[in-house]
PDB file of N, CA and C in Angstrom:
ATOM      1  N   UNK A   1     -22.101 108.981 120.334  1.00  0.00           N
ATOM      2  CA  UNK A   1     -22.782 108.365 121.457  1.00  0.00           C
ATOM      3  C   UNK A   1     -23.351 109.463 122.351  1.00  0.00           C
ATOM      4  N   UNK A   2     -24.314 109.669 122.604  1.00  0.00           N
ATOM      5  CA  UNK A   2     -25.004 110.409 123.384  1.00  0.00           C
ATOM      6  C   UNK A   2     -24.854 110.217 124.879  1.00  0.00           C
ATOM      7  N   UNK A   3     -24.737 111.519 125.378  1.00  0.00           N
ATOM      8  CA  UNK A   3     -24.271 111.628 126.905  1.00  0.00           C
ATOM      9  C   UNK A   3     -25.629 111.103 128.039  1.00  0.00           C
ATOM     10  N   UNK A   4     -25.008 110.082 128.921  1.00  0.00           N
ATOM     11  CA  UNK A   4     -25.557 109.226 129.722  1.00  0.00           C
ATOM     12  C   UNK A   4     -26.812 110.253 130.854  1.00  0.00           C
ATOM     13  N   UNK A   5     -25.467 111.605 130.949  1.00  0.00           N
ATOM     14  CA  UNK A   5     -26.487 112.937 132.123  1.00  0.00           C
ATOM     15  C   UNK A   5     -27.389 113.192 131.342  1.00  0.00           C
ATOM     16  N   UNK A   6     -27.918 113.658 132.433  1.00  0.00           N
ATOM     17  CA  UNK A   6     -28.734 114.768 131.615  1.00  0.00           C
ATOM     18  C   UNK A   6     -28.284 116.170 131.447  1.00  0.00           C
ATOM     19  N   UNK A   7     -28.132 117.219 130.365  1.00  0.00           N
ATOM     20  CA  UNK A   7     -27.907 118.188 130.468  1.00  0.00           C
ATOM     21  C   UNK A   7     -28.157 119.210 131.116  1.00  0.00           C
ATOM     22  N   UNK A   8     -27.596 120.591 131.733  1.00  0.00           N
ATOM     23  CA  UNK A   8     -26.155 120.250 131.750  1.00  0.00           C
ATOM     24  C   UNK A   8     -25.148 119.464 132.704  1.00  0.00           C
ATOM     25  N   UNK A   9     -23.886 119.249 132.281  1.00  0.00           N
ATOM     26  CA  UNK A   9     -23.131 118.913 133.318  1.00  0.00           C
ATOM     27  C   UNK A   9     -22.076 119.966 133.875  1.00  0.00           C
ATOM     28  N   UNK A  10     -22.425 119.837 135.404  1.00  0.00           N
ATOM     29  CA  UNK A  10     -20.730 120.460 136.047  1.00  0.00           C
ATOM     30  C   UNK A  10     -19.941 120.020 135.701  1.00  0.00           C
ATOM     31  N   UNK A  11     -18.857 120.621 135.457  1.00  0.00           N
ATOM     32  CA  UNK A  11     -16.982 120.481 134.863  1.00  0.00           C
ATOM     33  C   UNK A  11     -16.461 120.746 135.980  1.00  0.00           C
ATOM     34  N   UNK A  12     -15.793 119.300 136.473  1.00  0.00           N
ATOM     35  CA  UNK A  12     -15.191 119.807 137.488  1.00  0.00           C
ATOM     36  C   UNK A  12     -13.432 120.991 136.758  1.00  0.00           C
ATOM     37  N   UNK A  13     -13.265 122.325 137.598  1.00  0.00           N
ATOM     38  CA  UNK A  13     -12.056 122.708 137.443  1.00  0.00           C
ATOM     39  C   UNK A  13     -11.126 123.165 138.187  1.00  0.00           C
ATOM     40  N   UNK A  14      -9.762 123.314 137.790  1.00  0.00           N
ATOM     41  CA  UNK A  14      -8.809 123.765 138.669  1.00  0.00           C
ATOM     42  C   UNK A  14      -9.042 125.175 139.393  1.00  0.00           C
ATOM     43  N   UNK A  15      -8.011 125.274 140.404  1.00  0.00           N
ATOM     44  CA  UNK A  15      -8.536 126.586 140.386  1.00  0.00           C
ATOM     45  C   UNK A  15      -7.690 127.655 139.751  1.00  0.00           C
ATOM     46  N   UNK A  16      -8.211 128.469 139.321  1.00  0.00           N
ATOM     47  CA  UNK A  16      -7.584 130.151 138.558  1.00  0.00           C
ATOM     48  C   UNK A  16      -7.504 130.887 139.268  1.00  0.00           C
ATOM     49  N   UNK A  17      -6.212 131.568 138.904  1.00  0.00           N
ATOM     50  CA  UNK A  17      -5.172 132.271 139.409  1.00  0.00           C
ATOM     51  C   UNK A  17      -5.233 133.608 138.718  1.00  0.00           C
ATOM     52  N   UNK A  18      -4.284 134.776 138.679  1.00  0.00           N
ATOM     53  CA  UNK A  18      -4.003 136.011 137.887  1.00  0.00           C
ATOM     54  C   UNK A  18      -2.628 135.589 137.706  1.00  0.00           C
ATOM     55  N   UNK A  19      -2.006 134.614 138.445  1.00  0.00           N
ATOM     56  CA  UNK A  19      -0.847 134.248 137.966  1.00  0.00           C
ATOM     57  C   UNK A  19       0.034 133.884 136.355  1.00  0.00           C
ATOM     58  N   UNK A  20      -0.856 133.097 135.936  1.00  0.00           N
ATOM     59  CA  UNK A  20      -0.862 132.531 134.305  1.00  0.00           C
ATOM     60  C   UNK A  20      -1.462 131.783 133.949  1.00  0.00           C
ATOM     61  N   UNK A  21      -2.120 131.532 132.779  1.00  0.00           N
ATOM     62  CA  UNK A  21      -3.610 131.234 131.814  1.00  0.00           C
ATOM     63  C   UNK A  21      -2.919 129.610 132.521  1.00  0.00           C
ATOM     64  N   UNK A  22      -4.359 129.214 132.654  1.00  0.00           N
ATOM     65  CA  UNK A  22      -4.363 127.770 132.698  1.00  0.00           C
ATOM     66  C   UNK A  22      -6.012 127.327 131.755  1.00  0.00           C
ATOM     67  N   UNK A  23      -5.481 126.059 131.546  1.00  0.00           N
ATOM     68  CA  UNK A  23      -6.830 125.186 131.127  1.00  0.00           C
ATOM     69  C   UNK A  23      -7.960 124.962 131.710  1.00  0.00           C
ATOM     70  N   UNK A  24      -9.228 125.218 131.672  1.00  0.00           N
ATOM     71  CA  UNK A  24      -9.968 124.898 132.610  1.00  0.00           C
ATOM     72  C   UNK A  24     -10.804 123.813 132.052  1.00  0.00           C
ATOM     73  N   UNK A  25     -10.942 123.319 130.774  1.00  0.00           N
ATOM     74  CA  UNK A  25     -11.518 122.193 130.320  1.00  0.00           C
ATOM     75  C   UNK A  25     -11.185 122.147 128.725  1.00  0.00           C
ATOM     76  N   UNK A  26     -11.480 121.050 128.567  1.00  0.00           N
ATOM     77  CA  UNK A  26     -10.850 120.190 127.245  1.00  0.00           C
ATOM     78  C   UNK A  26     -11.695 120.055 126.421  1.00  0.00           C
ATOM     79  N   UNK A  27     -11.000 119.864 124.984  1.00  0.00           N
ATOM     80  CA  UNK A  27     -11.973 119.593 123.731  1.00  0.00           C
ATOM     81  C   UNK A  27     -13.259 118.431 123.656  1.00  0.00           C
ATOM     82  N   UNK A  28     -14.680 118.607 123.490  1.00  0.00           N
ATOM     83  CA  UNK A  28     -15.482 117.609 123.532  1.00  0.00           C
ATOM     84  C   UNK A  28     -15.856 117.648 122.307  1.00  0.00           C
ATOM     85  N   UNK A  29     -15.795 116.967 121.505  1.00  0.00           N
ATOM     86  CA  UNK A  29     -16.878 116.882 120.070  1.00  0.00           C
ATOM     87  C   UNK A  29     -18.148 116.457 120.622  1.00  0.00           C
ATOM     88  N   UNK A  30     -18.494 116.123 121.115  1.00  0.00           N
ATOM     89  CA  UNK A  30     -19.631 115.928 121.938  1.00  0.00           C
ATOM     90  C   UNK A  30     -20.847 116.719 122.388  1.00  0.00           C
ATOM     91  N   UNK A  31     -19.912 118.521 122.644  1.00  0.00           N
ATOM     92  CA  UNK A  31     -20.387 118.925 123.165  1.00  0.00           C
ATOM     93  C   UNK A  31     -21.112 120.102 122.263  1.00  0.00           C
ATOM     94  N   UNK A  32     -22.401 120.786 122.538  1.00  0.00           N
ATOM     95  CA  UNK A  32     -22.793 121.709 122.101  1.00  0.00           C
ATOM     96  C   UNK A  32     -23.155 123.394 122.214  1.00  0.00           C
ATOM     97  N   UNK A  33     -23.002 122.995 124.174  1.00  0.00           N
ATOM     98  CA  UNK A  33     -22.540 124.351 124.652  1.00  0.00           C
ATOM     99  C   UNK A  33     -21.745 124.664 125.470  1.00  0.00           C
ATOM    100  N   UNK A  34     -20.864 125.367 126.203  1.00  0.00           N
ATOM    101  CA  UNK A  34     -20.728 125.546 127.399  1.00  0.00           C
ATOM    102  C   UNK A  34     -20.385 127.111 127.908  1.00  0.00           C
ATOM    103  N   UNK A  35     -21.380 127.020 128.970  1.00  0.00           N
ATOM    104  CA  UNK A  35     -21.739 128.189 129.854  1.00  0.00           C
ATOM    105  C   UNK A  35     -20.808 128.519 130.567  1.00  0.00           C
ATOM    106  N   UNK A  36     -19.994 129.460 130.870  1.00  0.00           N
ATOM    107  CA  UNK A  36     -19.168 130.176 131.801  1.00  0.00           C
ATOM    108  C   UNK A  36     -18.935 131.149 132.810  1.00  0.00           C
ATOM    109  N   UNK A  37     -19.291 130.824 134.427  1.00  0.00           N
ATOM    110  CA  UNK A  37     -20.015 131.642 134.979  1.00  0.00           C
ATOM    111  C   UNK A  37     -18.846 132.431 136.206  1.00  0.00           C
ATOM    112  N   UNK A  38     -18.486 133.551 136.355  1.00  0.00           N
ATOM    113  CA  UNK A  38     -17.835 133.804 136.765  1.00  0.00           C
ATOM    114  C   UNK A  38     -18.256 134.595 138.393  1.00  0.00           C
ATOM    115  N   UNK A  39     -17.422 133.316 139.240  1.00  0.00           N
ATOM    116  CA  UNK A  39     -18.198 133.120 140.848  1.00  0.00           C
ATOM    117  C   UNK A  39     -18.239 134.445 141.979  1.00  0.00           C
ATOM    118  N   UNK A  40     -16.782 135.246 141.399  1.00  0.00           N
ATOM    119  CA  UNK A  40     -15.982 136.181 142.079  1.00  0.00           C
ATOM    120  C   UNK A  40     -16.560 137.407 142.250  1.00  0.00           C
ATOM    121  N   UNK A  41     -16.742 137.926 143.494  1.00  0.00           N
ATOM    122  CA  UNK A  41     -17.492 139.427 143.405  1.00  0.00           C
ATOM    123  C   UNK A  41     -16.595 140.482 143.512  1.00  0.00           C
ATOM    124  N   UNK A  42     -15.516 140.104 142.734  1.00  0.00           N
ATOM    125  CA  UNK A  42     -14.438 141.439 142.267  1.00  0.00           C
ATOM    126  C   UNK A  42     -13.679 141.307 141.830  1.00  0.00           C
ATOM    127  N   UNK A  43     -13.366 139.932 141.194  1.00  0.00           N
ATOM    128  CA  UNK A  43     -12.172 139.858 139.818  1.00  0.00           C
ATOM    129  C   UNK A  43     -12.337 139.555 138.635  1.00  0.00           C
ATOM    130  N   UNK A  44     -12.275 140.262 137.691  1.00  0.00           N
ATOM    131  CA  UNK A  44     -12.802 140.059 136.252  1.00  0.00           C
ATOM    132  C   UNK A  44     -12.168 138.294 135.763  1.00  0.00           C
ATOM    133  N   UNK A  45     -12.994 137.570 135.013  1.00  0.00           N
ATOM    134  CA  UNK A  45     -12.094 136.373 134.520  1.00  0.00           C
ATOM    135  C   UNK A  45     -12.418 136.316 133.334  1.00  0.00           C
ATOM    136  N   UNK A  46     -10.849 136.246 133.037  1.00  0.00           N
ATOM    137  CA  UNK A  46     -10.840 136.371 131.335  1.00  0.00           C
ATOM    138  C   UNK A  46     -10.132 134.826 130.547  1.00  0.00           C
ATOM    139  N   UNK A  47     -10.980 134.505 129.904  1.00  0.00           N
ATOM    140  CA  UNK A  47     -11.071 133.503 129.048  1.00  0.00           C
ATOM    141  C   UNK A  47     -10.787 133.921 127.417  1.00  0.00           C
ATOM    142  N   UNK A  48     -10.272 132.387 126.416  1.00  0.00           N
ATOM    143  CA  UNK A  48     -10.184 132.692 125.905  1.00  0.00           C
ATOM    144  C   UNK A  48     -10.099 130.561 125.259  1.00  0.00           C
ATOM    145  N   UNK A  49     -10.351 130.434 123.883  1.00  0.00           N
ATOM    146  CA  UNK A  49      -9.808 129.226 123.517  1.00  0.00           C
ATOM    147  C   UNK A  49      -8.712 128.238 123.555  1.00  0.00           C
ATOM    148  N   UNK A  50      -8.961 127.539 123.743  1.00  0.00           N
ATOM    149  CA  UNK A  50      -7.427 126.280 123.707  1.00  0.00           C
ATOM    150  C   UNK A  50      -6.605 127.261 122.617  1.00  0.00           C
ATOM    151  N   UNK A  51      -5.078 127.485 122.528  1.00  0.00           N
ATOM    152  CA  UNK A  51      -4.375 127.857 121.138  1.00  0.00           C
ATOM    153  C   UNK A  51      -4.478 128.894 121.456  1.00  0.00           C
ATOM    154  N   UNK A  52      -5.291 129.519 122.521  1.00  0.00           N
ATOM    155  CA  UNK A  52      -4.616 131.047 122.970  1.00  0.00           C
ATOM    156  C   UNK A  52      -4.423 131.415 124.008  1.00  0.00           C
ATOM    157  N   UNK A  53      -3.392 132.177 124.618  1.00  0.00           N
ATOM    158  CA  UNK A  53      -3.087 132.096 125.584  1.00  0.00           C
ATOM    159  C   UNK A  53      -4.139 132.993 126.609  1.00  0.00           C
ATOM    160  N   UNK A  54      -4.804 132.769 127.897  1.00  0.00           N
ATOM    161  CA  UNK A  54      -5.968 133.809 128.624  1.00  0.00           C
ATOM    162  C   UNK A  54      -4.978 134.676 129.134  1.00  0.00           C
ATOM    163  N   UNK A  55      -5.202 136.250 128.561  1.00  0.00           N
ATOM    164  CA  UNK A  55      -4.696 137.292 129.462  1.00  0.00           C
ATOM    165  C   UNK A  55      -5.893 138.247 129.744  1.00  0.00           C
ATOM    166  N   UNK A  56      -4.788 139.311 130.551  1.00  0.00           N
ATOM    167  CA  UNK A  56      -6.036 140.398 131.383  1.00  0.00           C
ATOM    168  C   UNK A  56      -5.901 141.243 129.531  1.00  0.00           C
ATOM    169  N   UNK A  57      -6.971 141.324 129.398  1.00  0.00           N
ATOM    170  CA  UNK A  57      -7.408 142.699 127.989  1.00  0.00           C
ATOM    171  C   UNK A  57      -6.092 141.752 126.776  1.00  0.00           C
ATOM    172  N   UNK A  58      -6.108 140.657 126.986  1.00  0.00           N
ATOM    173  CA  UNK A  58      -5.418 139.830 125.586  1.00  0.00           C
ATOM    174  C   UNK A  58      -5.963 139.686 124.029  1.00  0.00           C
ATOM    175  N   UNK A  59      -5.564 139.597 123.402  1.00  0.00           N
ATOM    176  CA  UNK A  59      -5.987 139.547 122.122  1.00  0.00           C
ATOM    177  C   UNK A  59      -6.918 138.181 121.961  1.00  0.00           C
ATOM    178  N   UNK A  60      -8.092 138.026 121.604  1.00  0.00           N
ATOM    179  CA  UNK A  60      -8.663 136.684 121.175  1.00  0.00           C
ATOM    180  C   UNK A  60      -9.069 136.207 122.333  1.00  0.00           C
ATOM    181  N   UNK A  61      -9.459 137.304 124.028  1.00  0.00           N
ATOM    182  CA  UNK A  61      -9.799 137.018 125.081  1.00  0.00           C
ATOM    183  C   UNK A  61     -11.226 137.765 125.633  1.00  0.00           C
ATOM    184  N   UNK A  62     -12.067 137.301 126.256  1.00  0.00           N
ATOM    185  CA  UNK A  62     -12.994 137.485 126.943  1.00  0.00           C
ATOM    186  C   UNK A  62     -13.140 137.502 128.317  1.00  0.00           C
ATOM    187  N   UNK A  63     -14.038 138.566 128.299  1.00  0.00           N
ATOM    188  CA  UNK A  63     -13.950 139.226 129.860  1.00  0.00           C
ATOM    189  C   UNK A  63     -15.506 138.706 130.206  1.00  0.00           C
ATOM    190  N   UNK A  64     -15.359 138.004 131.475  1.00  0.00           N
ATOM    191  CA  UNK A  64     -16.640 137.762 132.333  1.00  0.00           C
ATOM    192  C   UNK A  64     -16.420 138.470 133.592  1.00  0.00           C
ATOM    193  N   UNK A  65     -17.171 139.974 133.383  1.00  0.00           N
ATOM    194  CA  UNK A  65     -17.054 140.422 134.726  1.00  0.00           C
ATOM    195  C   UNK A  65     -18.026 139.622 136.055  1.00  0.00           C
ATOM    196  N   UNK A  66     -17.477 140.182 137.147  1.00  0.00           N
ATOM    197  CA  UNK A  66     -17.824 139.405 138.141  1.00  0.00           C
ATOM    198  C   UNK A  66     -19.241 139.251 138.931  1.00  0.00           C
ATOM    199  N   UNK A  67     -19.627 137.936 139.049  1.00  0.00           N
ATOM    200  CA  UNK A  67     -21.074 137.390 138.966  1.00  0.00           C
ATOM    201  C   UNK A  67     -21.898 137.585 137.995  1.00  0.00           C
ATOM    202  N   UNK A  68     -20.781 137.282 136.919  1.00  0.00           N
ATOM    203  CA  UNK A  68     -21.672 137.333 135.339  1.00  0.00           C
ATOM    204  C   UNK A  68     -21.503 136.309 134.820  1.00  0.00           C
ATOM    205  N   UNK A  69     -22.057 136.109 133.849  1.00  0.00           N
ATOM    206  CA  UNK A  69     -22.005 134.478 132.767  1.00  0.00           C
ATOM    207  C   UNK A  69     -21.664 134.491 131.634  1.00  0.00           C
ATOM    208  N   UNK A  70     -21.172 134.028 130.664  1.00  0.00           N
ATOM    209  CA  UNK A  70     -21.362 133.741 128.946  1.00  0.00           C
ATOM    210  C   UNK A  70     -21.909 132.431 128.606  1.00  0.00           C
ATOM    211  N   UNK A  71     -22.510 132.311 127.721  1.00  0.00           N
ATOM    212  CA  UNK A  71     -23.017 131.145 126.945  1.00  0.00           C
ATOM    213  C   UNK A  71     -22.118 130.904 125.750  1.00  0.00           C
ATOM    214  N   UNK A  72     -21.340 129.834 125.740  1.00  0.00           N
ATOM    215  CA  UNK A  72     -20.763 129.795 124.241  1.00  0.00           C
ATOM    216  C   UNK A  72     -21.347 128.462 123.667  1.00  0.00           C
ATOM    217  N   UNK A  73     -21.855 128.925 122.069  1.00  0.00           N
ATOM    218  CA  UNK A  73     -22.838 127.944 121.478  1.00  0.00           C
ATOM    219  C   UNK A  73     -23.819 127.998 121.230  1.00  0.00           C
ATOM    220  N   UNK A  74     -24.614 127.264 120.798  1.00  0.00           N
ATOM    221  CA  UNK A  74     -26.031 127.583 120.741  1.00  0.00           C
ATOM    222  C   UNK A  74     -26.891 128.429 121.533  1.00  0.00           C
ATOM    223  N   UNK A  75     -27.857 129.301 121.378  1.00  0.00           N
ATOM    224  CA  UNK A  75     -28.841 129.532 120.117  1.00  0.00           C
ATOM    225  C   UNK A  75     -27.782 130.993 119.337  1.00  0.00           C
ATOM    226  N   UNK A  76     -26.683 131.338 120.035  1.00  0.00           N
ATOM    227  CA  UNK A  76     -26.314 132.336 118.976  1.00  0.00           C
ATOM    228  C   UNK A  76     -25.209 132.287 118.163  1.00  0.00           C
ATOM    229  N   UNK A  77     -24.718 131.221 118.628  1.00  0.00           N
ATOM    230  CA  UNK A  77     -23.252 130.653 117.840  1.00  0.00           C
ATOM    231  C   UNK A  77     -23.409 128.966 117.055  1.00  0.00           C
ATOM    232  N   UNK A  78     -22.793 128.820 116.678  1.00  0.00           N
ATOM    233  CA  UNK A  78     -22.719 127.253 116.180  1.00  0.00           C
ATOM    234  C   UNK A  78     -21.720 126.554 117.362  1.00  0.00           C
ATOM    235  N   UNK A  79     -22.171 125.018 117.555  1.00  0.00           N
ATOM    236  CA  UNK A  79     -21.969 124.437 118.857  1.00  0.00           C
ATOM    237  C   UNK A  79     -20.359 124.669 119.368  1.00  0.00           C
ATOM    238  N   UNK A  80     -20.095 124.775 120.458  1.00  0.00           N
ATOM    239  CA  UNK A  80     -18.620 125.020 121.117  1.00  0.00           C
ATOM    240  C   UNK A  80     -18.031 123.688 121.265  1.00  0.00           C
ATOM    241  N   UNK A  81     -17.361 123.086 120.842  1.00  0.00           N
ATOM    242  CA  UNK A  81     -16.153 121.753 120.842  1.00  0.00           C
ATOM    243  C   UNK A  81     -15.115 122.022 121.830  1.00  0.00           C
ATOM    244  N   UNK A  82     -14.649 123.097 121.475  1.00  0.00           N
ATOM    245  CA  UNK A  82     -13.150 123.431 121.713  1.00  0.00           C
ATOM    246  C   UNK A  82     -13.498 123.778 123.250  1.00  0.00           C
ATOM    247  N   UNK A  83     -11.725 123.663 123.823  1.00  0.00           N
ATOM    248  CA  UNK A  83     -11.694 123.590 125.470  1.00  0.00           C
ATOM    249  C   UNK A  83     -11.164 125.333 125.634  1.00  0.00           C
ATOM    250  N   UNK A  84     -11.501 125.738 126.627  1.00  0.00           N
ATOM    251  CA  UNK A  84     -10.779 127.244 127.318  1.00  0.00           C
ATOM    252  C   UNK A  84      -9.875 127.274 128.630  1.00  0.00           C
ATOM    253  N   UNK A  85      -9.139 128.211 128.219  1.00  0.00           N
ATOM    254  CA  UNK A  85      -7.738 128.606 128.912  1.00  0.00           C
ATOM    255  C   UNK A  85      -8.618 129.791 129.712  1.00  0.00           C
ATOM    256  N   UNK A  86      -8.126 130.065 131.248  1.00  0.00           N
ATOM    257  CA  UNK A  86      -8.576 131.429 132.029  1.00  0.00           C
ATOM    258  C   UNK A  86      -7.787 131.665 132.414  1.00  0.00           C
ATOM    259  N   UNK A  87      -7.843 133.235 133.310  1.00  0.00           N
ATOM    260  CA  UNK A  87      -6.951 133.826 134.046  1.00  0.00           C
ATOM    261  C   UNK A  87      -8.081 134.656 134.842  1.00  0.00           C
ATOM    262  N   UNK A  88      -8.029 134.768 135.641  1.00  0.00           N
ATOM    263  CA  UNK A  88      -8.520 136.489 136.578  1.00  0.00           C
ATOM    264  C   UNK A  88      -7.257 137.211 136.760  1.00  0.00           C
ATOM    265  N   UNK A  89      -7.932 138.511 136.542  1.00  0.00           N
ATOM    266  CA  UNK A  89      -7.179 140.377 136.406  1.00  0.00           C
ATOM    267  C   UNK A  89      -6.483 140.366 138.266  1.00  0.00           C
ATOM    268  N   UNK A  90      -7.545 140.000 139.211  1.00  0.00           N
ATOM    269  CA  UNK A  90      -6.358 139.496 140.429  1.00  0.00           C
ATOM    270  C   UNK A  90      -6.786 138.309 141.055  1.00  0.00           C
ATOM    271  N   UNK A  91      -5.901 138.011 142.314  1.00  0.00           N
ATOM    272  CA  UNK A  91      -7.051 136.881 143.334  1.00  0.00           C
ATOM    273  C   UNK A  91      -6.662 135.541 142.543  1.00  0.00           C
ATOM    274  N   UNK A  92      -7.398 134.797 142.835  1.00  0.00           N
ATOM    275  CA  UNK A  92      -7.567 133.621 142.678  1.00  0.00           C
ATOM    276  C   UNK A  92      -8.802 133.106 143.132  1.00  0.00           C
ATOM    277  N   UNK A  93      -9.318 131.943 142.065  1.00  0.00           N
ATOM    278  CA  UNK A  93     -10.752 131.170 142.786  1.00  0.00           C
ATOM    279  C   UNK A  93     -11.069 130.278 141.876  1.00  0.00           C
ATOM    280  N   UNK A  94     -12.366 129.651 142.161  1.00  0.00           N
ATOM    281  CA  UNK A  94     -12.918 128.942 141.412  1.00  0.00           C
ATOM    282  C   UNK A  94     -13.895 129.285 140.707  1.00  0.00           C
ATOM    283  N   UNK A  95     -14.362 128.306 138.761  1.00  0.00           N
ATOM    284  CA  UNK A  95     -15.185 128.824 138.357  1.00  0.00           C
ATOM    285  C   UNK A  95     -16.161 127.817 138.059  1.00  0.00           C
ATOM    286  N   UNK A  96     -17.211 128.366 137.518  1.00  0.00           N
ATOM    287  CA  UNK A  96     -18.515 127.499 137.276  1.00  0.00           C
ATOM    288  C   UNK A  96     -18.260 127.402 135.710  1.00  0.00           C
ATOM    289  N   UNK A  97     -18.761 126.210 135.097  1.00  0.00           N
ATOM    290  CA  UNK A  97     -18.595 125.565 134.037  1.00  0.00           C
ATOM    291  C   UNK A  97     -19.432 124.473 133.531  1.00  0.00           C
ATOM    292  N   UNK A  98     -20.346 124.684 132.739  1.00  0.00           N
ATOM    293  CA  UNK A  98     -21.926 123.708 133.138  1.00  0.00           C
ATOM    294  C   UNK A  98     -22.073 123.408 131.191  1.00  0.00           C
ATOM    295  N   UNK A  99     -21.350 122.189 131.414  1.00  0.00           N
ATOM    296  CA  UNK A  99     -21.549 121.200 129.608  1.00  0.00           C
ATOM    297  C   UNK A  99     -22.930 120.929 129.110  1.00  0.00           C
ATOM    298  N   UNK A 100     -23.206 121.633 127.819  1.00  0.00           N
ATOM    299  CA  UNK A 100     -24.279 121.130 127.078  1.00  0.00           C
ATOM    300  C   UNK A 100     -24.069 120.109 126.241  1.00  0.00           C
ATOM    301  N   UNK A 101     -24.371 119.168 126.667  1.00  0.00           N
ATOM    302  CA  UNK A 101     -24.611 117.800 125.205  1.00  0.00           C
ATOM    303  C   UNK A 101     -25.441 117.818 124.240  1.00  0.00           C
ATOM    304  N   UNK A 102     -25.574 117.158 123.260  1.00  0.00           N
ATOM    305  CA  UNK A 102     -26.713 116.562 122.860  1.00  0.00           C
ATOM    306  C   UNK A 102     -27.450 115.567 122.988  1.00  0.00           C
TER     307      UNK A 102
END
């Protein structure tokens, strides 16, 4: 079933900590991209897939330094489903998270 928005959508999320990896959004089969934009002008936030845990320099983790973005999914990957776990290196805040449908 095709999504009612128009693409993309804000995700609403919790907020992240350096404390310990939390979820910041969930599995969509639905979905085909999602962008990850990191708000903070001095704490690295490191992400990583559902099934792994987000640490600072973790194995199977990604670093969005600060007031930077990733695209996961299309045009250089095959579409992103799966949900991500974050952490920031310190601080705490909120992040940007913007769903591609089809």
């Amino acid at each position: 079933m095709p999504n009612t928005y128009p693409s993309p959508t804000a995700l609403p999320t919790p907020t992240v900590t350096s404390g310990a990896s939390i979820q910041v959004c969930g599995i969509n089969p639905t979905r085909a991209g999602l962008y990850v934009f990191n708000p903070s002008s001095a704490n690295t936030l490191w992400i990583a897939p559902l099934g792994t845990t987000a640490a600072v320099a973790g194995v199977g983790c990604i670093a969005i330094q600060p007031l930077q973005g990733q695209m996961f999914g299309p045009p250089g990957t095959p579409p992103w489903t799966n949900g991500m776990n974050a952490i920031f290196s310190a601080g705490s805040g909120n992040i940007c998270l913007l769903e591609y449908s089809y």
